[in-house]
Structures are given as structure tokens and as C-alpha cells.
Protein backbone atom coordinates (compact mmCIF):
# COMPACT_ATOMS: atom_id res chain seq x y z
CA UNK A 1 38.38 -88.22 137.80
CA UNK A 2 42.15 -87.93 137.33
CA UNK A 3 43.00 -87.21 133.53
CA UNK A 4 46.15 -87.90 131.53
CA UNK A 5 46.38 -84.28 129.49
CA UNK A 6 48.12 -85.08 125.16
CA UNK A 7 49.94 -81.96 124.07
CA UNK A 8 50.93 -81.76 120.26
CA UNK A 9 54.78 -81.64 120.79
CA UNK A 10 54.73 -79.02 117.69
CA UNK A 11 52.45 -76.49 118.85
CA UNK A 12 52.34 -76.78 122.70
CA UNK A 13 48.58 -76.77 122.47
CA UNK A 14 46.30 -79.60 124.57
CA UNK A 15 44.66 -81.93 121.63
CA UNK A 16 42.64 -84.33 124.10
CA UNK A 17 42.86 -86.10 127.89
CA UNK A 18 42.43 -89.49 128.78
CA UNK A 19 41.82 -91.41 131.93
CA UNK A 20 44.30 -91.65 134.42
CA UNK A 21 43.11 -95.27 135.52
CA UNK A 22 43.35 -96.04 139.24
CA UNK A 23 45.09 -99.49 140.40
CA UNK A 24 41.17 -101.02 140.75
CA UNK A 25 40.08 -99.89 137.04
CA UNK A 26 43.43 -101.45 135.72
CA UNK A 27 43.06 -104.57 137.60
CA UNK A 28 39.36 -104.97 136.27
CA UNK A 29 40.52 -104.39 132.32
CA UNK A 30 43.55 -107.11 133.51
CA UNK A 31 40.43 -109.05 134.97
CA UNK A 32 38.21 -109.11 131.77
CA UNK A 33 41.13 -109.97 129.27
CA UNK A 34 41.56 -112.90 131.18
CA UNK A 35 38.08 -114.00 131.02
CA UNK A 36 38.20 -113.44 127.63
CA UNK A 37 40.65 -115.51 127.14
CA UNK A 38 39.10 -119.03 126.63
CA UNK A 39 36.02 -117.97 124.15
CA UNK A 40 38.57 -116.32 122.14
CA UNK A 41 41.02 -118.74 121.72
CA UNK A 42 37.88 -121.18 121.14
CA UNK A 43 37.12 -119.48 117.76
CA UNK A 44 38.55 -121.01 114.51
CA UNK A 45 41.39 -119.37 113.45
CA UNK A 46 39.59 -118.67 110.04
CA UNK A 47 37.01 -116.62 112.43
CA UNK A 48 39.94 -114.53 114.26
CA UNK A 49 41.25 -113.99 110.89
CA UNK A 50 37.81 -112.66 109.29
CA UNK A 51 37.61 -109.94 112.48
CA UNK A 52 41.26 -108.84 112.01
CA UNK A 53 40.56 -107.99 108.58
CA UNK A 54 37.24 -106.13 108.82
CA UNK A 55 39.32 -104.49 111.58
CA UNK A 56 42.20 -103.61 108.91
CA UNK A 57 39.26 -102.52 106.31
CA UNK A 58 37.94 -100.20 108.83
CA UNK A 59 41.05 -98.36 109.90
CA UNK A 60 42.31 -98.15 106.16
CA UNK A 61 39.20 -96.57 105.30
CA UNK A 62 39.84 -93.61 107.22
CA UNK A 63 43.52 -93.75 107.43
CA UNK A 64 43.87 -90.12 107.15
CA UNK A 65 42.02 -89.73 110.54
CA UNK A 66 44.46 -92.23 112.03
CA UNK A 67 48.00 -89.91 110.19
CA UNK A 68 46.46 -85.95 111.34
CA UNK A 69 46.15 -87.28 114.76
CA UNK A 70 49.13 -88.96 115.14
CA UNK A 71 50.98 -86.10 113.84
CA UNK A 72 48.97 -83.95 116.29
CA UNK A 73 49.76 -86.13 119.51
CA UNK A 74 53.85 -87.51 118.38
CA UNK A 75 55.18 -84.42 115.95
CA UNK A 76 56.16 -86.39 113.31
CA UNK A 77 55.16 -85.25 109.64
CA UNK A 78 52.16 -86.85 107.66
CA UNK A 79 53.81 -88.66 105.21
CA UNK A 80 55.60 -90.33 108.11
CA UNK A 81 52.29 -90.89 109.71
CA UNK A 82 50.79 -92.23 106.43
CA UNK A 83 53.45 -94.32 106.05
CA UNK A 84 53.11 -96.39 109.65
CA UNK A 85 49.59 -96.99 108.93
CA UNK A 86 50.55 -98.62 105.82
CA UNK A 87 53.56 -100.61 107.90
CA UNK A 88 51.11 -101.18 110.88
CA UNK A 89 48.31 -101.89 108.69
CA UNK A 90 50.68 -104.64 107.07
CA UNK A 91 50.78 -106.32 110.65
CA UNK A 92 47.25 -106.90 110.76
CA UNK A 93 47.11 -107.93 107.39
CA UNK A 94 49.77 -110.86 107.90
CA UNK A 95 48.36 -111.93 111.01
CA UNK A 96 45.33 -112.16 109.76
CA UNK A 97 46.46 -114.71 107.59
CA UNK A 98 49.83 -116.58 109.79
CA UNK A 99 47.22 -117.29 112.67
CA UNK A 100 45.64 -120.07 109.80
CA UNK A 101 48.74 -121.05 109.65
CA UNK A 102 50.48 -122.18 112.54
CA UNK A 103 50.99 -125.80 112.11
CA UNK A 104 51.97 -128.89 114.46
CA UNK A 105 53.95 -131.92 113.91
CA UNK A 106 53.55 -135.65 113.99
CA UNK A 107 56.83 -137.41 115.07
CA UNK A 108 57.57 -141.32 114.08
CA UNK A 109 56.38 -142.65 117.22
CA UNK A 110 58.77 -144.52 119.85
CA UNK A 111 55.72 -146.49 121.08
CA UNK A 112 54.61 -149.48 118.62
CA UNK A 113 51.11 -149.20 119.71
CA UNK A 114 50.67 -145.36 119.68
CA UNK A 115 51.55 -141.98 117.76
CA UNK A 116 52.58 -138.33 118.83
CA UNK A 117 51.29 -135.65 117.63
CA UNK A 118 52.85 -132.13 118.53
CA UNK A 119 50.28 -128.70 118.69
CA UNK A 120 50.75 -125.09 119.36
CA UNK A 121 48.32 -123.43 121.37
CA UNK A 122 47.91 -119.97 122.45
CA UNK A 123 49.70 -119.31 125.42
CA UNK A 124 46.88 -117.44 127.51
CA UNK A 125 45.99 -114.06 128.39
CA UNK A 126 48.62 -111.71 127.45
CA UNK A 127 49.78 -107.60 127.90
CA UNK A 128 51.73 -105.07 126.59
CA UNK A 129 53.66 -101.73 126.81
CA UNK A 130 54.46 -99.39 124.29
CA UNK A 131 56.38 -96.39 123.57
CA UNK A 132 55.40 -92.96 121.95
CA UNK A 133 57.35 -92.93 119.18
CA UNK A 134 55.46 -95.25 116.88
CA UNK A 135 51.99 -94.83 118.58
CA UNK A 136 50.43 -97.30 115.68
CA UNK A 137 52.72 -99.60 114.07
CA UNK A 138 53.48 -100.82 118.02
CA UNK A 139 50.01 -101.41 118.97
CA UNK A 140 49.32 -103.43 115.81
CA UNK A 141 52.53 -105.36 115.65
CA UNK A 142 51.79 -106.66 118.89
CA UNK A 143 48.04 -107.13 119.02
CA UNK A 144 47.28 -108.56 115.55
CA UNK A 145 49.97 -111.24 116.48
CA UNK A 146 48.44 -112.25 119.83
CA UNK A 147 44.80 -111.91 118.48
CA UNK A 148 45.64 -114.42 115.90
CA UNK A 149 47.65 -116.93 117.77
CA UNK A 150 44.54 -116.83 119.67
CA UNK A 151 45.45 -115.13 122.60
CA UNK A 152 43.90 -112.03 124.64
CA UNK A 153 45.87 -108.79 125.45
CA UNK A 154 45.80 -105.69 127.56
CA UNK A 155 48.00 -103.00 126.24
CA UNK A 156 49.68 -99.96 127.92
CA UNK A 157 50.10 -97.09 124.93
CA UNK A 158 52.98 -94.42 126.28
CA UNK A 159 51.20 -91.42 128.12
CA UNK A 160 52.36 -88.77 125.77
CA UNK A 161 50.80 -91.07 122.80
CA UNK A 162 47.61 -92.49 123.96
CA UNK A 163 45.14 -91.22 121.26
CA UNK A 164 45.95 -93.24 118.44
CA UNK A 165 45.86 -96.33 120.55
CA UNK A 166 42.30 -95.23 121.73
CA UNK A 167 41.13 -94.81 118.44
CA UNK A 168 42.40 -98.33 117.01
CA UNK A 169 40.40 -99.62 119.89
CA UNK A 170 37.24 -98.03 119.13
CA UNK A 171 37.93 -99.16 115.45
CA UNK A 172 38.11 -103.11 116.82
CA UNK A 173 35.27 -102.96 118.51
CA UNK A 174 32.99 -101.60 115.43
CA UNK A 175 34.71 -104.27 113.73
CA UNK A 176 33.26 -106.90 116.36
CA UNK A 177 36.47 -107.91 118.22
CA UNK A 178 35.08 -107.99 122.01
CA UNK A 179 35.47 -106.48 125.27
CA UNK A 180 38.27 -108.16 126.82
CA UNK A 181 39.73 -110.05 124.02
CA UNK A 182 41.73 -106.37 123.27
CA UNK A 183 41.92 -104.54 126.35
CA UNK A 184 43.77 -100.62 127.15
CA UNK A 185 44.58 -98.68 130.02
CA UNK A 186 46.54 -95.60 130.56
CA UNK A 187 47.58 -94.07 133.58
CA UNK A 188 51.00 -94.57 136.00
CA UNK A 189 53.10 -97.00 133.65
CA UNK A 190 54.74 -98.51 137.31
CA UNK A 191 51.06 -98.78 138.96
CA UNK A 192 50.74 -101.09 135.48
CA UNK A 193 54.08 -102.46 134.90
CA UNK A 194 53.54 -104.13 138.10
CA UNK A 195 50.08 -105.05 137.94
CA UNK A 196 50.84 -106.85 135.01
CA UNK A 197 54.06 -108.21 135.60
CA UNK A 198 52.50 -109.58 138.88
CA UNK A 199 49.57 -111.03 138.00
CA UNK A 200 49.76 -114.90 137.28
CA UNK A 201 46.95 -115.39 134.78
CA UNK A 202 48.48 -112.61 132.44
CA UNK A 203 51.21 -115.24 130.77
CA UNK A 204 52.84 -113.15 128.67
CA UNK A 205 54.43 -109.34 128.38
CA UNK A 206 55.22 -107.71 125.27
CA UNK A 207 57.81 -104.70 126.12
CA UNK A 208 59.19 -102.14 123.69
CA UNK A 209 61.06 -99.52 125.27
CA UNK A 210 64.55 -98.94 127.27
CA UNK A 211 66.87 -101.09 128.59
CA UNK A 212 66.97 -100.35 132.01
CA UNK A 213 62.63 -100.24 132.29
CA UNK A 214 62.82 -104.32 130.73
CA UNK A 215 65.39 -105.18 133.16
CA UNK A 216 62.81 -104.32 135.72
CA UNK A 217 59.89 -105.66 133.91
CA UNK A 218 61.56 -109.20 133.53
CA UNK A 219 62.98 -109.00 137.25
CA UNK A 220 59.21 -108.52 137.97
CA UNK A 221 58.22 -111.25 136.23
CA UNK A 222 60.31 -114.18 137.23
CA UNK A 223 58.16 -114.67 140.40
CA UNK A 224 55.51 -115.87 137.93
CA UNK A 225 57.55 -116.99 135.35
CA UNK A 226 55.96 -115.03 132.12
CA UNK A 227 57.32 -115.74 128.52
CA UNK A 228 58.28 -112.10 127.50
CA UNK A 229 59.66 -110.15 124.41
CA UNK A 230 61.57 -107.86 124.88
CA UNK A 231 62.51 -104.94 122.08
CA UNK A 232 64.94 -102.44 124.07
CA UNK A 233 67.58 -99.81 123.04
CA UNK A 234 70.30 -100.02 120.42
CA UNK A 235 73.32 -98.01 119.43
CA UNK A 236 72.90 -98.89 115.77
CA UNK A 237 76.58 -98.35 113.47
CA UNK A 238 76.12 -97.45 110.31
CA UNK A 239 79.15 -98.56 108.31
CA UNK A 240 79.88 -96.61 104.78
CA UNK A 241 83.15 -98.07 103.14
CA UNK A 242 84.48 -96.58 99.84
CA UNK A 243 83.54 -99.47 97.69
CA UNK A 244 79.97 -98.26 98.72
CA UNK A 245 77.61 -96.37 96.25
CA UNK A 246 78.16 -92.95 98.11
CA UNK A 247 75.23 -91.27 96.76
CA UNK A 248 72.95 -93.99 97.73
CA UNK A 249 74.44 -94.45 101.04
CA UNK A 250 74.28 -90.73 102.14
CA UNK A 251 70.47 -91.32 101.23
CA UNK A 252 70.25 -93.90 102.99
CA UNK A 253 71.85 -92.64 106.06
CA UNK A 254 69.22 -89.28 105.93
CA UNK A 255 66.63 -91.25 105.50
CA UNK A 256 67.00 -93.47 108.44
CA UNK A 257 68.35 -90.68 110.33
CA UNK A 258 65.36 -88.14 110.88
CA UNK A 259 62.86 -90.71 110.64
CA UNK A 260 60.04 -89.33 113.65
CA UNK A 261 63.31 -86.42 113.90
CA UNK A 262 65.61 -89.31 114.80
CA UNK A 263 63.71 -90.89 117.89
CA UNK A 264 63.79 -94.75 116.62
CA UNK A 265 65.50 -97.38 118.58
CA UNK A 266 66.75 -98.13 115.17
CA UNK A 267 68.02 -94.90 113.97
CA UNK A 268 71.61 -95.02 113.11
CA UNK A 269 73.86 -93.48 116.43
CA UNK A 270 77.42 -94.76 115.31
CA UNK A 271 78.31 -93.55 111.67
CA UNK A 272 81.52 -95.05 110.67
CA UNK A 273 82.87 -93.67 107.28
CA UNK A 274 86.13 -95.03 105.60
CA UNK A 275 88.77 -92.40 106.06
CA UNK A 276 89.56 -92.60 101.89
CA UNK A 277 85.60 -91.77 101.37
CA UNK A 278 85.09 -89.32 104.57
CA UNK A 279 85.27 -85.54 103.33
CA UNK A 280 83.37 -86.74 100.30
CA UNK A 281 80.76 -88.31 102.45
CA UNK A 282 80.33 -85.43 104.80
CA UNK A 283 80.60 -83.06 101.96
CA UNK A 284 77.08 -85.12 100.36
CA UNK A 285 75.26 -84.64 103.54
CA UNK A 286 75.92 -81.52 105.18
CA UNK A 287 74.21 -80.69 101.53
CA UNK A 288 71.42 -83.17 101.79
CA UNK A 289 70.71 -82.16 105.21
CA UNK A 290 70.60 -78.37 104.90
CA UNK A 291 67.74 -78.58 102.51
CA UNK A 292 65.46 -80.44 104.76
CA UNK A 293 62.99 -78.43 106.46
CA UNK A 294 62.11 -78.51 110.31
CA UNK A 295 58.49 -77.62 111.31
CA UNK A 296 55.14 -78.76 111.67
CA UNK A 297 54.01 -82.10 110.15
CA UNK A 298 50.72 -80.74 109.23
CA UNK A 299 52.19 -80.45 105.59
CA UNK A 300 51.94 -83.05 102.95
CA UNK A 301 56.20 -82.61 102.13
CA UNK A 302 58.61 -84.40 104.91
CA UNK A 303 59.89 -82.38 107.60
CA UNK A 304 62.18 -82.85 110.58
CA UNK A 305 59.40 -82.34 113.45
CA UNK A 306 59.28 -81.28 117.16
CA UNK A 307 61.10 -83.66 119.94
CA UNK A 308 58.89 -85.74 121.75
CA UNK A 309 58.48 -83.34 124.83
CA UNK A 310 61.14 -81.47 126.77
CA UNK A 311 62.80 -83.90 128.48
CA UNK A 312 63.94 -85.30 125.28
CA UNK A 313 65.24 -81.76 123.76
CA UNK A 314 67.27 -81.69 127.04
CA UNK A 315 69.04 -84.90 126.09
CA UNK A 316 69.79 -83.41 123.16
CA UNK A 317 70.86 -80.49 123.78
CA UNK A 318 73.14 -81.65 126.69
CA UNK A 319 74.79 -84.74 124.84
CA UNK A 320 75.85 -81.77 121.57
CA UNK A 321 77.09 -79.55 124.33
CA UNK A 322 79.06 -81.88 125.86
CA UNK A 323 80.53 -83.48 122.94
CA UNK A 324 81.41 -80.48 121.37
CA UNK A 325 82.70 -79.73 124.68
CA UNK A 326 85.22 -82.49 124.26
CA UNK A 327 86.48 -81.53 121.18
CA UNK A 328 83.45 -82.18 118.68
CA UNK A 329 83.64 -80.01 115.76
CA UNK A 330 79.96 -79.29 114.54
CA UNK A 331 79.28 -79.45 111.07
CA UNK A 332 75.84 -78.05 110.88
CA UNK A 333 73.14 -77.21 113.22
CA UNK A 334 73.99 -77.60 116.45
CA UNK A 335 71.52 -75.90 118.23
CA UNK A 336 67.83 -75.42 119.04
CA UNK A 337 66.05 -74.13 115.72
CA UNK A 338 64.79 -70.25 115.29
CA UNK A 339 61.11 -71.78 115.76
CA UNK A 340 62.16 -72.23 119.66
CA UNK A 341 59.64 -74.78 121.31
CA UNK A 342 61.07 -78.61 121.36
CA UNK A 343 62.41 -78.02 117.30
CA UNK A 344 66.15 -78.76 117.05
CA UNK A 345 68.46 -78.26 114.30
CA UNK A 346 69.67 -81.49 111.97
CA UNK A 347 73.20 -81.65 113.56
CA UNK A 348 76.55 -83.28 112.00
CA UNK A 349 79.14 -83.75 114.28
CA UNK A 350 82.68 -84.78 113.28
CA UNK A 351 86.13 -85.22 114.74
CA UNK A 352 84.33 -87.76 117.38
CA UNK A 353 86.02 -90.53 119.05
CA UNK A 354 85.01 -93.57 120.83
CA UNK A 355 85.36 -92.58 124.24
CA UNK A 356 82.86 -89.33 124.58
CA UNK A 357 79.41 -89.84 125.71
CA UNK A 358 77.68 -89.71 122.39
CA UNK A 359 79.21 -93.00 121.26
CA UNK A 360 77.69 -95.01 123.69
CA UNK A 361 74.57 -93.82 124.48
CA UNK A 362 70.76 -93.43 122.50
CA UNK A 363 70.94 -90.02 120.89
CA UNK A 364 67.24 -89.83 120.32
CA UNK A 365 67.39 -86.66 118.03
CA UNK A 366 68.44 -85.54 114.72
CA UNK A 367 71.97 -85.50 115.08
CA UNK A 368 74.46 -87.36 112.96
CA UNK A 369 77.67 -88.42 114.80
CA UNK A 370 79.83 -89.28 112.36
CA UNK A 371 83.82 -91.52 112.86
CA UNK A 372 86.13 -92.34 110.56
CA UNK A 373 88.21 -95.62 110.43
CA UNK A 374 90.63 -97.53 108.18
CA UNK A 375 90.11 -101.28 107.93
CA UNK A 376 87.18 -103.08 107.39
CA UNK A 377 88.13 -105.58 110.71
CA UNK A 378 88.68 -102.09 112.70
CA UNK A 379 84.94 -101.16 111.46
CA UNK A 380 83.46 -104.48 112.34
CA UNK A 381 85.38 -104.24 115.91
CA UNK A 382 84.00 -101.07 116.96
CA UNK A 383 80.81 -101.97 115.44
CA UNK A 384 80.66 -104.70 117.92
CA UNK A 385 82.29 -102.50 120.88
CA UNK A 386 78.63 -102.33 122.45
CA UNK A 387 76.43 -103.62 124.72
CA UNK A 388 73.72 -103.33 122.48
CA UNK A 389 73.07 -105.57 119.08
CA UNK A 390 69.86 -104.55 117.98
CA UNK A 391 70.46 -103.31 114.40
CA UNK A 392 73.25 -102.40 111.91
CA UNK A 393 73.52 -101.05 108.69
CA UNK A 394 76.61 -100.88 106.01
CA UNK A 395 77.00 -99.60 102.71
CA UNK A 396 79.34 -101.63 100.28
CA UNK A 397 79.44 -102.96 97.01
CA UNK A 398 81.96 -105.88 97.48
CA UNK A 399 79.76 -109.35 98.04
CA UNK A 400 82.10 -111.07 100.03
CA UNK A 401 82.27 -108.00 102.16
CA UNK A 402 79.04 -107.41 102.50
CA UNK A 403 78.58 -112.03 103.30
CA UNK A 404 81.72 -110.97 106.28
CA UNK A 405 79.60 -108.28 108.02
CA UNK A 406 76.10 -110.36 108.33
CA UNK A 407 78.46 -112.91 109.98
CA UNK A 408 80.44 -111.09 112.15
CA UNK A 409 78.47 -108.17 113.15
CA UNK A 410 76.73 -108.70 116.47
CA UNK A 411 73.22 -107.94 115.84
CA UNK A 412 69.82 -109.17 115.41
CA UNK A 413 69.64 -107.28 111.86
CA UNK A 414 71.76 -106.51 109.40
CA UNK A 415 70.82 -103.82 106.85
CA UNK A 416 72.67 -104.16 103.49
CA UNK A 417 72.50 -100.93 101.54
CA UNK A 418 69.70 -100.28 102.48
CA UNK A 419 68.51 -97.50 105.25
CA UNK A 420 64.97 -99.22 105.08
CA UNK A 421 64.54 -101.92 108.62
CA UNK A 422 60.88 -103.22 108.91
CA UNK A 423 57.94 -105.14 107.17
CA UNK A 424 55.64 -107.44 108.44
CA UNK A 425 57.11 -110.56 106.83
CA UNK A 426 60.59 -110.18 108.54
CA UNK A 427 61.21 -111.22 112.06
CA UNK A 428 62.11 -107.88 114.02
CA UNK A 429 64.73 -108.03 117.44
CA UNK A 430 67.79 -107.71 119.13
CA UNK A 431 70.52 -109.51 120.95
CA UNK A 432 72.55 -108.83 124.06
CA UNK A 433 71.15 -105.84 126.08
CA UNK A 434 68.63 -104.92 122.68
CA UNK A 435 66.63 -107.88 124.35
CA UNK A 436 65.18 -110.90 123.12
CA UNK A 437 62.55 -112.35 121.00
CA UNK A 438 61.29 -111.43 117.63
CA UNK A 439 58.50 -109.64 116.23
CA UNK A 440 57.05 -109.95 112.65
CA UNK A 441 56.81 -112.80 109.87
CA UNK A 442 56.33 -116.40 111.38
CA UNK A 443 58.88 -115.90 114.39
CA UNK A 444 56.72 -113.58 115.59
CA UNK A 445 53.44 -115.67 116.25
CA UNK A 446 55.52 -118.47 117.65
CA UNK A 447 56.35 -116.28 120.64
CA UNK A 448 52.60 -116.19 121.91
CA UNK A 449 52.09 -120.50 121.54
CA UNK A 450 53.21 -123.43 123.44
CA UNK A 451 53.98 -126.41 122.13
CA UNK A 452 51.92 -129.09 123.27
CA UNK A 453 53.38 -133.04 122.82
CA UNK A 454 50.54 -135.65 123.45
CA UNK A 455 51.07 -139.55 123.55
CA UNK A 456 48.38 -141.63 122.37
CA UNK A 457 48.97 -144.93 123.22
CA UNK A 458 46.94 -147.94 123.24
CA UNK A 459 46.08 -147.70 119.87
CA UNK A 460 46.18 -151.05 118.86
CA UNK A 461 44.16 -152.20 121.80
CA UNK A 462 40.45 -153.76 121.42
């Protein structure tokens, strides 16, 4: 039997394999969520709810099980790891409660003799694919909310991150949630993509991931007209005027920076600093980063860990070159760390303009590229000057600034002094090529029901 082979990105070493599922095995796990589907979404909604919570018990119980091996298979360090349990953990514990909540209507009736009543139902068996870098929080977000709206899923965990999505499984099914009703296979994500995107009883897709892989996936899926959601890349500004709480923002900016060593679809790419606030700015974190070690996340203090795999530190190390190349001045780091393997230095790059490569593109490492501009419409302009729109951040202390950028910004979220995005009660997605739908709070669950208007007339009859 083929095998999918995990590698901890830190160490080089093999952790575990997995199956490498053949086109028959993935159409049979695509074959028993569907048959799932109609006992499941049968059950009371208090009944889903009572399994997603023993579920959350269980996991919580031995969350430190769940943060050494994610550190082991995705690099990142284990108080990152600790902390996406908690935030994927969260996701369960919301839906757990929002599926007893999604409510209908009744509507003054246009008929004398009847009424109308409007329902949400689940909208059938449903799939999705997810990325490595948040091998958890992804599978969670998106299979708490379909198990609750009472739907059925099959989910697709990246290849270099399947572990952690095995495990939750094994965890749902000692916590009684059934074959079929959550469903995973790993193995050649087109073989999948397609299966899934082709098959008509699978009415939904889930996709987190790049831009140019949803474009295919909802090309695919227009021959059977699927309802998807669709989380893709961003080019996330970060916006830092001089009215801003420096100190804080810098924080801020580090923070949300090297989170999982910078490869977040919300990481900040774009740093725009106000040209009377720059040198003091880039003075703060050329500090703040020097004194953050890079190394294995086997230790209980953060660290900057490994790049994904090597494909990834190629990016990286291509997109400094070049910029720097182009007339890039590099601050600090700027190249592969002493430890060798996939580790790369926390770069900052200055003297940048809009026109190199590293403007408009995903860096997908620990480096800070870092602009300066004058106004605060210039800011908001260049901001905007992307095809993406899936998150922004600014730092400012002036309220009706601060009221002018959620307006005019083109984004799905707006982060206001803050460098924190995500919880389970806020409703998580893009705009323009970032994609569509949301994820989290009550948005979310409304993306896996359809609303159901029903007539009943006659009433006054005998």
C-alpha cells in the first residue's frame, strides 16, 4: 500500500506515514458521508450538540498530545500549538451551542386563508480541504460548523499535516460521532479535489488555501452547482501612523508577524509606516526582533520555527534576493539561519517600493517588508492597490481615523490596534480574490443551510 511519509520540518526526521488513498478508497469515504447524511441531520440539534462537546472534553483532556505533535509534523513552537487548540477548541465549543440556535421565520402571510413559515435546513453532505499551516484550528472551524448545522463532511487535511487531523478523528469517534457523519482521506489533493468537486451528492466545499487552487475548485464545481467557501490568499497592509501608540504597534506587528514563522494567510505582507514615525518604528523592531529566538518548538518559550518544507524556504529565499536585488536595503537577517535546514532569519527590509515583487505577492516567511508614506488617503490608496482584501490592520489613536479606515479599506477585516485576527464568535473572510464566504460566529453556520419557504394554505377550510 502506497504511504504518504510526515517529516518534522525542524529536524528532518520521519514522525509517521499515512495512507496514500487510491481514487476507489476516496470515492467509498465520499460514498459513506453521504449515506450518513440523512440519520445525522435527523438527530435533534440538542443531540449533535451533546456529541460535539464530549468530543471537545476529550481532545482538551489531552491537549498536550494534540500541541507536541503538531509541533512535530508543522514546526511551529508549543505555545503556538497550545494556543490553536484553545482557538480550535473554541470552534467546537460555539458550534456546539449555534447549531440550537439557528432559527426560522414566520412572515405576515399574503394568503388570507394560510401562513408561511420560513426554515433552515442543512444543506446535505458536505467536504473540505485544508492547508498545513493550521493543521487543527482548520479542521475544527470547518467540521464543528457543518456537524452542527446538521450536515456530514469529508475532509482533505494538507499532506505535509495529516497527523493532527487523524488524531481529532480518532478522538470523534471515542466520543460517538459515527462513521460517515466525519469522514478523512489523504492522498493526491487533485485525485480529491476532483472527486469531490465532481460528485453531485457532496453539496458543499469548504476551501482554505491559494488563490489560483479555488479558482479551479469553483470552476470544477459549477457543473454541479455546489455552495462553496472559499478562504484564499491575502496581501494584508499593516498601516502604523504617528498618532499610533508606537510601542504597542511594533508589538503588534511582531506578534502577527512570526506567528507559525510568518506562514498565515493573515500575516501582515505590506507594512506602511508614516514617514514622521519611520526611523523610530524601525529602530523599535529591528530591537524587538533580534531578541527572538529561531529553533525548535519543542521548548515551552516562543520561537521563530522551521519553514514548512523546502519549497517554501525557496520562496523565501528567492523573493529577499531579488528584492534586495532591486535596491532593498536589509535591515536584519536576511539570510538562511546558522542552524541550516528550512530555519530562516527574521528579516526587515526597507527602502521598498510598490513596484518590486515582494509587494504584491504572499511572502509566507518571517520577513518584514516595511514602506513609508505621507498622507493618510495615500496609505488607504495603496492599501487598497490589491487584488486581494482579505485582512488589514492599522495602528492609530485618532477615532475618526480609525471610523475612515473600516470604511474605506477594502477588506473583509479590519484590525484596529490590534495584531490579534480570530475567535470563534467573529465571522472570518475575504473579499475580491481573498474569496468569499465567512467562517465563525453565526455567519458561519448559515453557509451550510438552506432556507426553506413553505405555504400552508387552506387553513381555514373544513
Amino acid at each position: 500500500m502506497k504511504t504518504i511519509k510526515v517529516y518534522n520540518p525542524s529536524t528532518g526526521s520521519l514522525i509517521d506515514e499515512c495512507a496514500d488513498m487510491t481514487e476507489s478508497e476516496v470515492k467509498t469515504a465520499i460514498e459513506r458521508t453521504v449515506n450518513a447524511f440523512p440519520s445525522w441531520s435527523g438527530k435533534l440539534a440538542l443531540e449533535r450538540s451533546a456529541l460535539l462537546r464530549k468530543w471537545h472534553d476529550l481532545v482538551k483532556a489531552d491537549k498536550e498530545v494534540f500541541a507536541r505533535l503538531m509541533t512535530e509534523e508543522n514546526g511551529k513552537c508549543l505555545a503556538e500549538s497550545r494556543a490553536e487548540i484553545d482557538y480550535g477548541l473554541g470552534f467546537i465549543e460555539w458550534y456546539a451551542e449555534e447549531g440550537k440556535r439557528v432559527y426560522g421565520d414566520t412572515i405576515p402571510t399574503h394568503d388570507p386563508n394560510g401562513a408561511v413559515i420560513v426554515t433552515k435546513e442543512p444543506i446535505g453532505p458536505t467536504a473540505s480541504i485544508t492547508p498545513w499551516n493550521f493543521p487543527f484550528m482548520m479542521i475544527t472551524r470547518k467540521i464543528a460548523t457543518a456537524l452542527a448545522a446538521g450536515c456530514t463532511m469529508i475532509i482533505k487535511p494538507a499532506e505535509d499535516t495529516p497527523l493532527t487531523a487523524i488524531k481529532l478523528l480518532e478522538y470523534a469517534r471515542t466520543a460517538g460521532i459515527p462513521e460517515g457523519v466525519f469522514e478523512l482521506v489523504t492522498g493526491d489533493p487533485k485525485m480529491i479535489g476532483s472527486l469531490f468537486t465532481a460528485d453531485p451528492n457532496i453539496r458543499k466545499i469548504s476551501f482554505t488555501g491559494s488563490t489560483q487552487i479555488g479558482k479551479l475548485l469553483v470552476e470544477q464545481s459549477a457543473k454541479t452547482l455546489k455552495k462553496l467557501t472559499m478562504e484564499l490568499g491575502g496581501n494584508a497592509p499593516f498601516l502604523i501612523f504617528d498618532d499610533a501608540n508606537i510601542e504597542n504597534a511594533v508589538k503588534g506587528l511582531v506578534s502577527a508577524k512570526l506567528r507559525n514563522s510568518g506562514q498565515v494567510c493573515i500575516s501582515p505582507n505590506r507594512i506602511y509606516v508614516q514617514d514622521t514615525c519611520f526611523d523610530q518604528v524601525v529602530g523599535l523592531l529591528i530591537d524587538a526582533v533580534s531578541k527572538i529566538e529561531v529553533g525548535d518548538g519543542l521548548r515551552d518559550e516562543f520561537v521563530v520555527g522551521p519553514l514548512i518544507n523546502q519549497k517554501a524556504l525557496d520562496k523565501v529565499l528567492k523573493l529577499v534576493n531579488t528584492t534586495v536585488e532591486k535596491g532593498g536595503k536589509v535591515q536584519l537577517g536576511g539570510k538562511i539561519h546558522d542552524q541550516g535546514g528550512l530555519f530562516y532569519e527574521p528579516t526587515i527590509i526597507t527602502d521598498l517600493t510598490d513596484d518590486m515583487e515582494i509587494h504584491n505577492v504572499e511572502i509566507f516567511g518571517p520577513v518584514f517588508a516595511i514602506y513609508s508614506f505621507t498622507t493618510e488617503e495615500e496609505a488607504i490608496a495603496r492599501a487598497n492597490d490589491t487584488e486581494y482584501g482579505l485582512v488589514s490592520y492599522a495602528y492609530t489613536e485618532n477615532l475618526g481615523r480609525a471610523f475612515r479606515l473600516s470604511r474605506q479599506i477594502q477588506s473583509g477585516m479590519v484590525i484596529l490596534n490590534s495584531g490579534s485576527v480570530g475567535t470563534a464568535s467573529v465571522p472570518f473572510g475575504g473579499v475580491k480574490e481573498s474569496g468569499y464566504g465567512r467562517e465563525g460566529s453565526y455567519y458561519g453556520i448559515e453557509e451550510y443551510v438552506e432556507v426553506k419557504y413553505t405555504l400552508f394554505s387552506g387553513l381555514n377550510s373544513h
